[in-house]
Protein backbone atom coordinates (compact mmCIF):
# COMPACT_ATOMS: atom_id res chain seq x y z
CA UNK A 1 0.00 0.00 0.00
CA UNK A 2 1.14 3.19 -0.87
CA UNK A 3 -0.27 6.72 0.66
CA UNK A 4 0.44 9.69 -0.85
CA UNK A 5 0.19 13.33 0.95
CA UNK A 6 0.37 16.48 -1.29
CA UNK A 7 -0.08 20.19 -0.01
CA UNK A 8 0.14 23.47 -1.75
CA UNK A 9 0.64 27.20 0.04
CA UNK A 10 0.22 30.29 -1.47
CA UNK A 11 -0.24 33.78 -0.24
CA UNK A 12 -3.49 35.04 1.14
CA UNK A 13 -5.50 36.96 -1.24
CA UNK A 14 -3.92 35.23 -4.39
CA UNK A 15 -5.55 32.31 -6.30
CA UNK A 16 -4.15 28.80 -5.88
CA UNK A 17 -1.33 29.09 -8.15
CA UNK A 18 1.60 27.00 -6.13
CA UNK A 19 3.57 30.55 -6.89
CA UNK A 20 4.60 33.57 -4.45
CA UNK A 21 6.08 31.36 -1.97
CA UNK A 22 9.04 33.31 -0.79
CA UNK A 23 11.94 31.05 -0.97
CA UNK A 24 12.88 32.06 2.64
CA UNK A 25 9.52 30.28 3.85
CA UNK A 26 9.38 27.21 2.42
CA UNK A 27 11.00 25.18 4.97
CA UNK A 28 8.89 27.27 7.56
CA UNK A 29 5.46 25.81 5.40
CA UNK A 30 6.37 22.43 4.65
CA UNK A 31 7.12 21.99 8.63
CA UNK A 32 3.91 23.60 9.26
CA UNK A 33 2.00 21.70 6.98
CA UNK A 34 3.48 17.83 8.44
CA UNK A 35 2.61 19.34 11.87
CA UNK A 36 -1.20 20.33 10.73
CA UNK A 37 -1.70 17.31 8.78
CA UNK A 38 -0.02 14.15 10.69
CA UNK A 39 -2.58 14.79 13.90
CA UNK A 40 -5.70 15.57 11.17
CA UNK A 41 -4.91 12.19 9.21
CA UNK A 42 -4.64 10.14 12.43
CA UNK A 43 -7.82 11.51 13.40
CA UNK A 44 -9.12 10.09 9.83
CA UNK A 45 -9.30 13.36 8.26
CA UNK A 46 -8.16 12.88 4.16
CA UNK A 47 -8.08 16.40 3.31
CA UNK A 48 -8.14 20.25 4.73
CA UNK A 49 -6.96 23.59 5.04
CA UNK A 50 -3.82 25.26 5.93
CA UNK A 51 -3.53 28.97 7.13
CA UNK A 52 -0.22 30.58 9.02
CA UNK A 53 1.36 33.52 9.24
CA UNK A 54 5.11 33.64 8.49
CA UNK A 55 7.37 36.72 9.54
CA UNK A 56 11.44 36.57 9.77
CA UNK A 57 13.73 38.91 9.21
CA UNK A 58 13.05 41.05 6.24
CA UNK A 59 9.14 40.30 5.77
CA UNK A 60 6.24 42.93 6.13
CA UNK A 61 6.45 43.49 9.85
CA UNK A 62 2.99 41.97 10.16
CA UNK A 63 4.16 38.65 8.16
CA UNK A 64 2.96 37.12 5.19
CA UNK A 65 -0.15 35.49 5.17
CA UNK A 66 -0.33 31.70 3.80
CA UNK A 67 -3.46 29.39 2.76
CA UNK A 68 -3.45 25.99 1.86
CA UNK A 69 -4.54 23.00 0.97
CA UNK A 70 -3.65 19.16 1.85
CA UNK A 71 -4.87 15.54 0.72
CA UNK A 72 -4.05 12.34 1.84
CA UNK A 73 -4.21 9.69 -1.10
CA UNK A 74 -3.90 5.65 -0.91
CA UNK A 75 -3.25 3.54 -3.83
CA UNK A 76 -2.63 -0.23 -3.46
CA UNK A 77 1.11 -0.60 -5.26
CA UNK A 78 4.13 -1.02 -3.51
């Protein structure tokens, strides 16, 4: 069995586009989204949102805004 988990940030207030990530807060978002979505898919939960608000040095000194989206997928191959 193989399980799949995809997730996708972008800022608020923009489409979903996968783009206007800051390279500076990737790490910061893919951390955030393991820590959001390992409780949520234990709890049986196969999809949901993401939201946080990212600020280091340099950013807008209210952050930047993220959304996202996750999904958990299962397939039956190896």
């Amino acid at each position: 069995m193989k399980g799949v988990i995809t997730y996708e940030w972008w800022p608020e207030g923009v489409e979903s586009a996968s783009g206007g990530v800051l390279d500076h807060h990737k790490e910061a978002l893919a951390e955030r989204a393991l820590e959001v979505i390992g409780p949520q898919a234990i709890e049986g939960f196969r999809e949901g949102v993401l939201a946080d608000n990212i600020h280091m040095s340099g950013d807008p000194e209210q952050g930047v805004a993220y959304r996202g989206y996750w999904s958990l997928s299962e397939s039956g191959g190896n």
